[in-house]
C-alpha atoms as a PDB file:
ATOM      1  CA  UNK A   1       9.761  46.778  14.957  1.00  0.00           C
ATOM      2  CA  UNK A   2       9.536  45.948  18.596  1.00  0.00           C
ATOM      3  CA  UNK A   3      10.606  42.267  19.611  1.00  0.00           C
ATOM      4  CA  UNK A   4       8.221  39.962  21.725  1.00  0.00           C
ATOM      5  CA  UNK A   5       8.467  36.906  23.864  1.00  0.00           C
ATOM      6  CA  UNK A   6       5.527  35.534  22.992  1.00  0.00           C
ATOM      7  CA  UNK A   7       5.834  32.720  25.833  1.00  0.00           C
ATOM      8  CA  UNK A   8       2.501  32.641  27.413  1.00  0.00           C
ATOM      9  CA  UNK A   9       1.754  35.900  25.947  1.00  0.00           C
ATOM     10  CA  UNK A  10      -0.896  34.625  24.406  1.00  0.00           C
ATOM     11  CA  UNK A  11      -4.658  32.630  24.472  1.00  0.00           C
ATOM     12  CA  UNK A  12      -4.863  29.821  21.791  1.00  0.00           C
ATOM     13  CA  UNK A  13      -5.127  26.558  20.483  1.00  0.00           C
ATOM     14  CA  UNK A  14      -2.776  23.633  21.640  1.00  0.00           C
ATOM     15  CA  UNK A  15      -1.051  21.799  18.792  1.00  0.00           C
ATOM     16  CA  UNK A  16       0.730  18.774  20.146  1.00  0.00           C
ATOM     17  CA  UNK A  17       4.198  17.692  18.715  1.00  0.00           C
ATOM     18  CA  UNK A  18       2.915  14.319  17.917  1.00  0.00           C
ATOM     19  CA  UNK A  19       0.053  15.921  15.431  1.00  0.00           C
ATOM     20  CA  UNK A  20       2.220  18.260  13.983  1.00  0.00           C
ATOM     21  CA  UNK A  21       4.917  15.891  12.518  1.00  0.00           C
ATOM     22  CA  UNK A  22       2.361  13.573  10.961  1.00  0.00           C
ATOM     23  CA  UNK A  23       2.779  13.974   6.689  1.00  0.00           C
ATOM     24  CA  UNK A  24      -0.498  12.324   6.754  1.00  0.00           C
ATOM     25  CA  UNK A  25      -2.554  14.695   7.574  1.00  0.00           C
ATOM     26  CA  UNK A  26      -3.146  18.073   5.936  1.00  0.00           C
ATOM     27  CA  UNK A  27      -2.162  21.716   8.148  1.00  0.00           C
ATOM     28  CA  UNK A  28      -5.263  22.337   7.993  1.00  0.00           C
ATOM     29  CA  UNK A  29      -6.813  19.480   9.601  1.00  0.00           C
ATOM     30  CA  UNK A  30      -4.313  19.512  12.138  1.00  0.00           C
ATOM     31  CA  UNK A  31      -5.356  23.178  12.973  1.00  0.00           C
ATOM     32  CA  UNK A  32      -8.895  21.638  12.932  1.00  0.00           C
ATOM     33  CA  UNK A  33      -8.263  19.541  15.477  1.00  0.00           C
ATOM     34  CA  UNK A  34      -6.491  21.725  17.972  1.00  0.00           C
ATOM     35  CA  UNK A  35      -9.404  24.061  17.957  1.00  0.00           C
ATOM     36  CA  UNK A  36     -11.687  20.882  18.656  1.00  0.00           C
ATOM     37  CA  UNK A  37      -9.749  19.926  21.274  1.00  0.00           C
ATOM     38  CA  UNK A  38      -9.673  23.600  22.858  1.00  0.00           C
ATOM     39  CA  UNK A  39     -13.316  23.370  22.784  1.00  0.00           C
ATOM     40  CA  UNK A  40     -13.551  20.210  24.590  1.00  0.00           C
ATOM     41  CA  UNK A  41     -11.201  20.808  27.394  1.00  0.00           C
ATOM     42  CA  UNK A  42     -11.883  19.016  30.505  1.00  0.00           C
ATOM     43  CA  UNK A  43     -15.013  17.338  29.086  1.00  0.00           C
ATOM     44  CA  UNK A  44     -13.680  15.859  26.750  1.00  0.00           C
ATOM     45  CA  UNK A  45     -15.859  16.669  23.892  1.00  0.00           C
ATOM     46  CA  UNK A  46     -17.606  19.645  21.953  1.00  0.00           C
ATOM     47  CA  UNK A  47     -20.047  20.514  19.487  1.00  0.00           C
ATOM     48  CA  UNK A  48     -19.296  23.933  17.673  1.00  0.00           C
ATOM     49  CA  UNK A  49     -21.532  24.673  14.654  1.00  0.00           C
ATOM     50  CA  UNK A  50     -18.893  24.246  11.291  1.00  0.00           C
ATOM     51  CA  UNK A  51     -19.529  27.874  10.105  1.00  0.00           C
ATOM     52  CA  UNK A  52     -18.296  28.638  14.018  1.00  0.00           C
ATOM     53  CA  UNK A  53     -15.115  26.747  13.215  1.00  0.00           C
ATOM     54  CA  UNK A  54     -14.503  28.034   9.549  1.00  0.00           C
ATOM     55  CA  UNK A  55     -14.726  31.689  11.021  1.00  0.00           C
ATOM     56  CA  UNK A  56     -12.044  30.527  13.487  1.00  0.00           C
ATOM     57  CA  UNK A  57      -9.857  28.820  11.161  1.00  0.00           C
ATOM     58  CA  UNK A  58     -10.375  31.496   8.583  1.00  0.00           C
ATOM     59  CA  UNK A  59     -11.527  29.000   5.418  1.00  0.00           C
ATOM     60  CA  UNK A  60     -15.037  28.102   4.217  1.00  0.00           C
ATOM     61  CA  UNK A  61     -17.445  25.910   6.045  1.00  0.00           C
ATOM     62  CA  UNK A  62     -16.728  23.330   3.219  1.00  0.00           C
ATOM     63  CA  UNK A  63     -12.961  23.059   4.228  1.00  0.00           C
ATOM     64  CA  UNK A  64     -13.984  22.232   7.544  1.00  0.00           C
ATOM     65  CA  UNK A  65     -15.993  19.049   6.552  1.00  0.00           C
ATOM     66  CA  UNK A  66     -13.087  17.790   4.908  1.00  0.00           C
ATOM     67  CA  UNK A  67     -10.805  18.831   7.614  1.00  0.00           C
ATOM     68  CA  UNK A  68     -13.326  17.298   9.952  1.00  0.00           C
ATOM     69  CA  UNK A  69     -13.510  14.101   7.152  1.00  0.00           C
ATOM     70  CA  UNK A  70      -9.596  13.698   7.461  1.00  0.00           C
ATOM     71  CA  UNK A  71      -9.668  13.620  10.716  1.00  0.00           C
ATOM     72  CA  UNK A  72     -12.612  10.595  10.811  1.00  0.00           C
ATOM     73  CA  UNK A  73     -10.757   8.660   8.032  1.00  0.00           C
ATOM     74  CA  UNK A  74      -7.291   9.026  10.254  1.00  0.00           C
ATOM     75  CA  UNK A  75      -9.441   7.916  13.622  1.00  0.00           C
ATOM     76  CA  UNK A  76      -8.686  10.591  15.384  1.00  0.00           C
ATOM     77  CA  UNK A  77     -11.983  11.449  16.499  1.00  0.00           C
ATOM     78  CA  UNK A  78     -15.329  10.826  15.824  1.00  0.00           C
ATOM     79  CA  UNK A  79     -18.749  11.845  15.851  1.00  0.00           C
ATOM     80  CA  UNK A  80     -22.639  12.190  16.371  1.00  0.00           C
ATOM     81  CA  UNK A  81     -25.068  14.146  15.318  1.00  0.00           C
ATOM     82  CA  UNK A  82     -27.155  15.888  17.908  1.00  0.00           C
ATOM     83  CA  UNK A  83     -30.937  15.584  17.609  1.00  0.00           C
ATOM     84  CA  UNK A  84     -32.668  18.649  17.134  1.00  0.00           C
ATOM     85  CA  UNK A  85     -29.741  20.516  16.154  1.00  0.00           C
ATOM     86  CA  UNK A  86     -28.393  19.226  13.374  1.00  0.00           C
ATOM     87  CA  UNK A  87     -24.849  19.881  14.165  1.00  0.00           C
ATOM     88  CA  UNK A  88     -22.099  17.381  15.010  1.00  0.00           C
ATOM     89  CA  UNK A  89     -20.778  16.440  18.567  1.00  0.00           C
ATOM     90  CA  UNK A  90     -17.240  14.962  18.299  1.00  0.00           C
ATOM     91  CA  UNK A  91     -15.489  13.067  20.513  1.00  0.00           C
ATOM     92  CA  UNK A  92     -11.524  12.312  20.424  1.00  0.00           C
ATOM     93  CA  UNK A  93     -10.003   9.014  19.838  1.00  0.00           C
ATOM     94  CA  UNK A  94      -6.671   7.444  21.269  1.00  0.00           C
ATOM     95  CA  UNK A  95      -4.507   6.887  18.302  1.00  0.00           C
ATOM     96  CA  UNK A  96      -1.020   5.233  18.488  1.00  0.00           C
ATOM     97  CA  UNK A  97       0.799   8.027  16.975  1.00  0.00           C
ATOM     98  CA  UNK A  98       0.111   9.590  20.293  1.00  0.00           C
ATOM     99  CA  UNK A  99       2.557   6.894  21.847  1.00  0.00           C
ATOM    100  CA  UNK A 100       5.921   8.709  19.718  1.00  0.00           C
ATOM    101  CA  UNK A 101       5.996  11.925  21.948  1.00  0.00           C
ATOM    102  CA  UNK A 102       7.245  11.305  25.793  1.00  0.00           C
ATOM    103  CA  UNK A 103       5.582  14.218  28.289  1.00  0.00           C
ATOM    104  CA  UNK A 104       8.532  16.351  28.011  1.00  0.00           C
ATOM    105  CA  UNK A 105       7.603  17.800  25.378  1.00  0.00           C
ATOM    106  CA  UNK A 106       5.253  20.461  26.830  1.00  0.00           C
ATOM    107  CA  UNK A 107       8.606  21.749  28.519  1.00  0.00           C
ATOM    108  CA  UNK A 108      11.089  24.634  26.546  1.00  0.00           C
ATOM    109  CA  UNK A 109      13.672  23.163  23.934  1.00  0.00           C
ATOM    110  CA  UNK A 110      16.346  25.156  25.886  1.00  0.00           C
ATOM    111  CA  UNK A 111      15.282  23.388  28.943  1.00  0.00           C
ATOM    112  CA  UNK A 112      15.478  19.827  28.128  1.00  0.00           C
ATOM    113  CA  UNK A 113      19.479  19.739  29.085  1.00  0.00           C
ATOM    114  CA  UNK A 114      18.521  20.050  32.691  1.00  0.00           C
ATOM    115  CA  UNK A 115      16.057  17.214  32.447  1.00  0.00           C
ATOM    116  CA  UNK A 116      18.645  14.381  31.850  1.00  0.00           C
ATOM    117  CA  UNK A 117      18.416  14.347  35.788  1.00  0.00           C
ATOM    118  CA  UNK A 118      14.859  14.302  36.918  1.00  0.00           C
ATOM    119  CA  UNK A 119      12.013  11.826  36.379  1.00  0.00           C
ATOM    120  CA  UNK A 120       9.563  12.265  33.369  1.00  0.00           C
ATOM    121  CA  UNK A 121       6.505  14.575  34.465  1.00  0.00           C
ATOM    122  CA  UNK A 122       3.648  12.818  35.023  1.00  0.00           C
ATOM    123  CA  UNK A 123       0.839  13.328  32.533  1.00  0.00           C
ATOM    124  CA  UNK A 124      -1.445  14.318  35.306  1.00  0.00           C
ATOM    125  CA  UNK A 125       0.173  17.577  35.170  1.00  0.00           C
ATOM    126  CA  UNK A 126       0.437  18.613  31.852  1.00  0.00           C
ATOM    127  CA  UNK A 127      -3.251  19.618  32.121  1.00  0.00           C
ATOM    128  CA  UNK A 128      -2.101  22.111  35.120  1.00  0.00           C
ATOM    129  CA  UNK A 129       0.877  23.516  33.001  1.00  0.00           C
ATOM    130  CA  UNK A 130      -1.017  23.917  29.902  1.00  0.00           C
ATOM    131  CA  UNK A 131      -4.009  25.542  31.348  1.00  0.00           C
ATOM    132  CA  UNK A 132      -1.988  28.005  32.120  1.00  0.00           C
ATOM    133  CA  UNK A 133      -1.052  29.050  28.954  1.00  0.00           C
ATOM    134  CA  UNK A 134      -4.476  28.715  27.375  1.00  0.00           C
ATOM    135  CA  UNK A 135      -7.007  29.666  30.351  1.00  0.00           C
ATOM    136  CA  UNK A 136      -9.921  27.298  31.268  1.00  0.00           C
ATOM    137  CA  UNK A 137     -12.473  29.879  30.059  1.00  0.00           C
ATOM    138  CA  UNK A 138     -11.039  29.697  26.594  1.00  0.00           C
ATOM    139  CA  UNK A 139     -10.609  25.889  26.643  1.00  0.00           C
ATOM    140  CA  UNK A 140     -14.097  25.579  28.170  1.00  0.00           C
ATOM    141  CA  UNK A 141     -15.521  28.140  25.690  1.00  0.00           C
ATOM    142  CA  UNK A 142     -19.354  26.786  23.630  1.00  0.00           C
ATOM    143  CA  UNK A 143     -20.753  28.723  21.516  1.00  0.00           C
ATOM    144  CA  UNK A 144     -23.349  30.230  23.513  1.00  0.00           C
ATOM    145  CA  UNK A 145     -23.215  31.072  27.223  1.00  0.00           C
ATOM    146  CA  UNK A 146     -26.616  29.855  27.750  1.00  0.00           C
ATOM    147  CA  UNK A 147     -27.312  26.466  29.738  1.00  0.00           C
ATOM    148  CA  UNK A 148     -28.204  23.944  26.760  1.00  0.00           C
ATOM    149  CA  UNK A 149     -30.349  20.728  27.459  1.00  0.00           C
ATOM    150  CA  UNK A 150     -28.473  17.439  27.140  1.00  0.00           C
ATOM    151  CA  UNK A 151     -29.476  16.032  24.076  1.00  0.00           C
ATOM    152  CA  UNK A 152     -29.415  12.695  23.429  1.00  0.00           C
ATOM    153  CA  UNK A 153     -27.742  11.629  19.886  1.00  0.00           C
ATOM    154  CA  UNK A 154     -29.496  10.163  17.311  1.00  0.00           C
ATOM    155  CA  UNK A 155     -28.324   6.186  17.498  1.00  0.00           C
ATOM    156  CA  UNK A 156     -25.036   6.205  15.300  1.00  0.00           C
ATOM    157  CA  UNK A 157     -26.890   8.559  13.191  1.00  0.00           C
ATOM    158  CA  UNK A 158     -22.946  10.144  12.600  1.00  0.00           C
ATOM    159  CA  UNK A 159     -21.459   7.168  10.905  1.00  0.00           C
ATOM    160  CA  UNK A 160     -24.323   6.417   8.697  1.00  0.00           C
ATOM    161  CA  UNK A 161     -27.420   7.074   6.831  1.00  0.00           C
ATOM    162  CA  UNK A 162     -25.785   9.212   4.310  1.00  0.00           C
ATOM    163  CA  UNK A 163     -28.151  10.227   1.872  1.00  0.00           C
ATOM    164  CA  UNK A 164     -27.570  10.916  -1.924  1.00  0.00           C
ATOM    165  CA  UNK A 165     -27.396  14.676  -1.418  1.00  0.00           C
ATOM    166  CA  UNK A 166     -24.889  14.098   1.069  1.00  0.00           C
ATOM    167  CA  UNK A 167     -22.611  11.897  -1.113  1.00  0.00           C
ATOM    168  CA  UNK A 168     -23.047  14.901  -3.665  1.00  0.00           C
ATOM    169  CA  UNK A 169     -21.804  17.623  -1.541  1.00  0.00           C
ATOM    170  CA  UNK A 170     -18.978  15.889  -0.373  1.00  0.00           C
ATOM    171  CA  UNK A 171     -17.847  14.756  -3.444  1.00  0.00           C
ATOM    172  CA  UNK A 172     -18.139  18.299  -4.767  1.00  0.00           C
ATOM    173  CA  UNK A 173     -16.359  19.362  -1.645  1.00  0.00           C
ATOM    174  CA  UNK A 174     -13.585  16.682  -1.249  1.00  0.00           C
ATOM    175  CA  UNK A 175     -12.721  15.864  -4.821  1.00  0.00           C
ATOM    176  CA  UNK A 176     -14.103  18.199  -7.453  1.00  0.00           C
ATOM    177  CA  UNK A 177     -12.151  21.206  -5.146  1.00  0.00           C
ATOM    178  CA  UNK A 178      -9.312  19.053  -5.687  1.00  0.00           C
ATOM    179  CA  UNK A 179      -9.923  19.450  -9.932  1.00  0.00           C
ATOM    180  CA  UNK A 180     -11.819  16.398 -10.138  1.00  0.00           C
ATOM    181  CA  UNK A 181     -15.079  16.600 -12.264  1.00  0.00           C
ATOM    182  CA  UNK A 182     -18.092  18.308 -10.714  1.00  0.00           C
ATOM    183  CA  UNK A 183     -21.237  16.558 -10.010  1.00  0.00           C
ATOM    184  CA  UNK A 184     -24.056  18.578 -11.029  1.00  0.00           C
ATOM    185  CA  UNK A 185     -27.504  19.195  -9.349  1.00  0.00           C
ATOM    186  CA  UNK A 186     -29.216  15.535 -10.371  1.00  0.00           C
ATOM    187  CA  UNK A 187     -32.906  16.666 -11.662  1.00  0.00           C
ATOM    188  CA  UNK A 188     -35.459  14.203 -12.935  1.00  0.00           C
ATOM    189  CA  UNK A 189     -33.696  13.369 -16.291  1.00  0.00           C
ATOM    190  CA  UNK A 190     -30.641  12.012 -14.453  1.00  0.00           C
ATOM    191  CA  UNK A 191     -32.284   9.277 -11.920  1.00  0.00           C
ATOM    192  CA  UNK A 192     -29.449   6.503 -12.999  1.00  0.00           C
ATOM    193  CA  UNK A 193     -26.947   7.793 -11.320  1.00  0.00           C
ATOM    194  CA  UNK A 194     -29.017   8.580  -8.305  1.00  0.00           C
ATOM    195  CA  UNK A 195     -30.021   5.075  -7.676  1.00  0.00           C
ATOM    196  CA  UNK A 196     -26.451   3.655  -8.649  1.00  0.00           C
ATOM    197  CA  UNK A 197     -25.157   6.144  -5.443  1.00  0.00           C
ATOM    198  CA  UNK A 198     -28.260   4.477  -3.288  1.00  0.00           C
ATOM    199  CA  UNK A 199     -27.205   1.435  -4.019  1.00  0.00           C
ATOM    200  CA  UNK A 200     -23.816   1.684  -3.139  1.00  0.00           C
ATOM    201  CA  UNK A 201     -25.057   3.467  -0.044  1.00  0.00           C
ATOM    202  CA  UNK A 202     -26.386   0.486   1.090  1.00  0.00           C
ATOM    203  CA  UNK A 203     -23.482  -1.756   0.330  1.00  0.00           C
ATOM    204  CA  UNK A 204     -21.554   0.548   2.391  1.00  0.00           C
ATOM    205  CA  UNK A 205     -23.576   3.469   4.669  1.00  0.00           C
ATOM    206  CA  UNK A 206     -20.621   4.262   6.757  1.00  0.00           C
ATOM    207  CA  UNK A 207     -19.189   7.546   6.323  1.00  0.00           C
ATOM    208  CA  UNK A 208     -15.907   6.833   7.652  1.00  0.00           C
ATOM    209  CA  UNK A 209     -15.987   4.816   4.638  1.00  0.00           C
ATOM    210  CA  UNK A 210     -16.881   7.524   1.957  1.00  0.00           C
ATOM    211  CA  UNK A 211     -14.226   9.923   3.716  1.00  0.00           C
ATOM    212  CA  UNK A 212     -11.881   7.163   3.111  1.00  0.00           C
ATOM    213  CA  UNK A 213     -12.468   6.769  -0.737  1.00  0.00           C
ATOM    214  CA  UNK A 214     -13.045  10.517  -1.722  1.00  0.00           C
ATOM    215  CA  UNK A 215      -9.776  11.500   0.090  1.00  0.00           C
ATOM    216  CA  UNK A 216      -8.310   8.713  -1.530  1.00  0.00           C
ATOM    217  CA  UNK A 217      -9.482   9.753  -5.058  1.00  0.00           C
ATOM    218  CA  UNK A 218      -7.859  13.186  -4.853  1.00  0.00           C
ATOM    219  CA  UNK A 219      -4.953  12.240  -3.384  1.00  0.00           C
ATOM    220  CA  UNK A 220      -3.758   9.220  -5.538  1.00  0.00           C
ATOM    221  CA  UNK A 221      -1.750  10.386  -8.316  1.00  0.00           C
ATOM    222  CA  UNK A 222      -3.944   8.387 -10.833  1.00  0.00           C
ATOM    223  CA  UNK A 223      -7.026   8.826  -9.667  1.00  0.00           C
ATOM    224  CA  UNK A 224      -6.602  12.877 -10.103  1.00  0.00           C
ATOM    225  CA  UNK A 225      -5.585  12.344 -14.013  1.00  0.00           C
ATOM    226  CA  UNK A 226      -1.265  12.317 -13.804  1.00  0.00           C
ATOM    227  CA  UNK A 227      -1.483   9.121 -15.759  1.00  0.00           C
ATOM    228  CA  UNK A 228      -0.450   8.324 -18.955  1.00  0.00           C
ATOM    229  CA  UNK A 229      -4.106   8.700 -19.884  1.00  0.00           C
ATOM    230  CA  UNK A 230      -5.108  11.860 -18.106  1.00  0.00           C
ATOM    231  CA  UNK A 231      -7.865   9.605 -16.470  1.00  0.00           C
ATOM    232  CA  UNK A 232      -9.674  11.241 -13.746  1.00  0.00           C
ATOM    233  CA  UNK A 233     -12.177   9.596 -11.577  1.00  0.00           C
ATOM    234  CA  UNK A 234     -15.605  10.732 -11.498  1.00  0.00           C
ATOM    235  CA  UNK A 235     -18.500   9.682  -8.674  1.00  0.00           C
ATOM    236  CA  UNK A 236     -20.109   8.096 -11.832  1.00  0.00           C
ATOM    237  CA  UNK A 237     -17.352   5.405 -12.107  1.00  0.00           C
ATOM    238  CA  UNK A 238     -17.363   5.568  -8.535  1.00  0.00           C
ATOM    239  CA  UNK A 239     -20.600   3.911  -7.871  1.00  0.00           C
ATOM    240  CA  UNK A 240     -21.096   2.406 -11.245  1.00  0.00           C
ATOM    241  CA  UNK A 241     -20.689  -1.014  -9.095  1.00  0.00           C
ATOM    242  CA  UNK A 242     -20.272  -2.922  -6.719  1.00  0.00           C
ATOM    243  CA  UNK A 243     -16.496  -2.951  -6.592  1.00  0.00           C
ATOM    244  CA  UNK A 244     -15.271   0.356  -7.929  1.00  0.00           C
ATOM    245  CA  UNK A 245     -15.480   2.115  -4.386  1.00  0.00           C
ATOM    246  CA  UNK A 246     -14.468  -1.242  -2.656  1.00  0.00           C
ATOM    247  CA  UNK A 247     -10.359  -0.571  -4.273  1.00  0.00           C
ATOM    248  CA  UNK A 248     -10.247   2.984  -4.028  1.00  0.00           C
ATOM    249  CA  UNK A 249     -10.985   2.241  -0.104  1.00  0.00           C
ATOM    250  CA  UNK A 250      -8.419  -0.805   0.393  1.00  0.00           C
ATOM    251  CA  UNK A 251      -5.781   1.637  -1.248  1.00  0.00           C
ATOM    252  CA  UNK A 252      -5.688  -0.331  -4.733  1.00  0.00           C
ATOM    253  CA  UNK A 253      -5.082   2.932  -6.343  1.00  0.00           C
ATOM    254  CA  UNK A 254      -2.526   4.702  -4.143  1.00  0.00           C
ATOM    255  CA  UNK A 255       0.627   5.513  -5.325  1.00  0.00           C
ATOM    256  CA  UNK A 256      -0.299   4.198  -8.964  1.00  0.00           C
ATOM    257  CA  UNK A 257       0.345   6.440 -11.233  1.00  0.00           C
ATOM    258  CA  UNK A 258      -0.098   4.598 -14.721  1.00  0.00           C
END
């Protein structure tokens, strides 16, 4: 097989150190986030339909919302939904993990012995250098060429109002993906636990919030059933009151594992 260089060889993504070393995030919502932030480029923010984004990560459009719900939870970006459209606008967040990596980094490992001598470059340039590894027509890239309308968003429509179908498919999505129990269509028989998930909907109609707890549930070791017990949570026990959702969300349950 032939060997390449593939330094600036070829059009893609931009991953930065900082977001790559994080354990708290999954690969695939760091690749979710690189391909955001290609989409934004000098603007600053995007709006690519989710089934655009799955194609281009190569996973279902129901990875993507939980990529995308990682990446609310972690506030590293966040959202609104565009009227009329129906899908998301997201905007990117200053986090302090961006503070760990100095500019250097977008310079070659085998470089970095010749920098001991010069000053930092400033981050004014980095946009320069990168661009021209990933060209401004790719960063700049929507999905259609055609001149939208601005739209104005829907008053934090993207941090609220979640309805009860909603707080289905996510959980179905997030958790029950994850082996936790399914949630099944609710039909007329079944209107308990519809109104227990409206109620707790009001008590708390951020989504930020919801991202928080159902990542939560798969991730902590009891909450997925490796307890003594086998115990799994469910979005019944979830919403049963008041309080259940409250300690899942201010981390009551992570790293318990009896």
């Amino acid at each position: 097989m032939k060997r390449i260089n593939p330094y600036k060889l070829f059009v893609g993504c931009f991953l930065p150190n900082w977001l790559v070393r994080r354990k708290e995030l999954s690969h695939g919502a760091k690749l979710c986030y690189a391909r955001l932030a290609q989409y934004g480029g000098e603007q600053g923010d995007c709006h690519p339909h989710q089934d655009t984004l799955a194609t281009e990560l190569g996973v279902h459009a129901r990875q993507v919302r939980r990529y995308v719900a990682e990446l609310v939870t972690s506030h590293l970006i966040d959202t609104d939904v565009l009227q009329y459209q129906g899908n998301n606008r997201y905007y990117f967040l200053w986090h302090p993990w961006m503070e760990i990596d100095p500019p250097q980094d977008i310079y070659d490992l085998s470089e970095r012995s010749d920098m001991s001598s010069q000053d930092p470059p400033d981050r004014s340039d980095m946009t320069s250098q990168i661009g021209q590894i990933c060209p401004p027509e790719e960063n700049h890239r929507r999905e259609s060429k055609k001149k939208r309308h601005t739209l104005s968003p829907k008053p934090h429509k993207p941090v609220s109002a979640m309805s009860v179908d909603e707080c289905i498919e996510s959980w179905n999505e997030i958790c029950a993906s994850e082996g936790l129990p399914e949630v099944t269509p609710i039909g007329a028989r079944n209107q308990t636990l519809r109104k227990k998930i409206q109620s707790r909907l009001r008590e708390h109609p951020d989504i930020e919030f919801w991202g928080t707890v159902m990542n939560t549930c798969w991730k902590s070791p009891f909450l997925r059933g490796d307890g003594e017990r086998g115990w799994k949570v469910t979005l019944r026990w979830l919403v049963e009151n008041d309080h259940n959702a409250l300690k899942v969300y201010e981390g009551h349950y992570n790293g318990k594992s009896q």
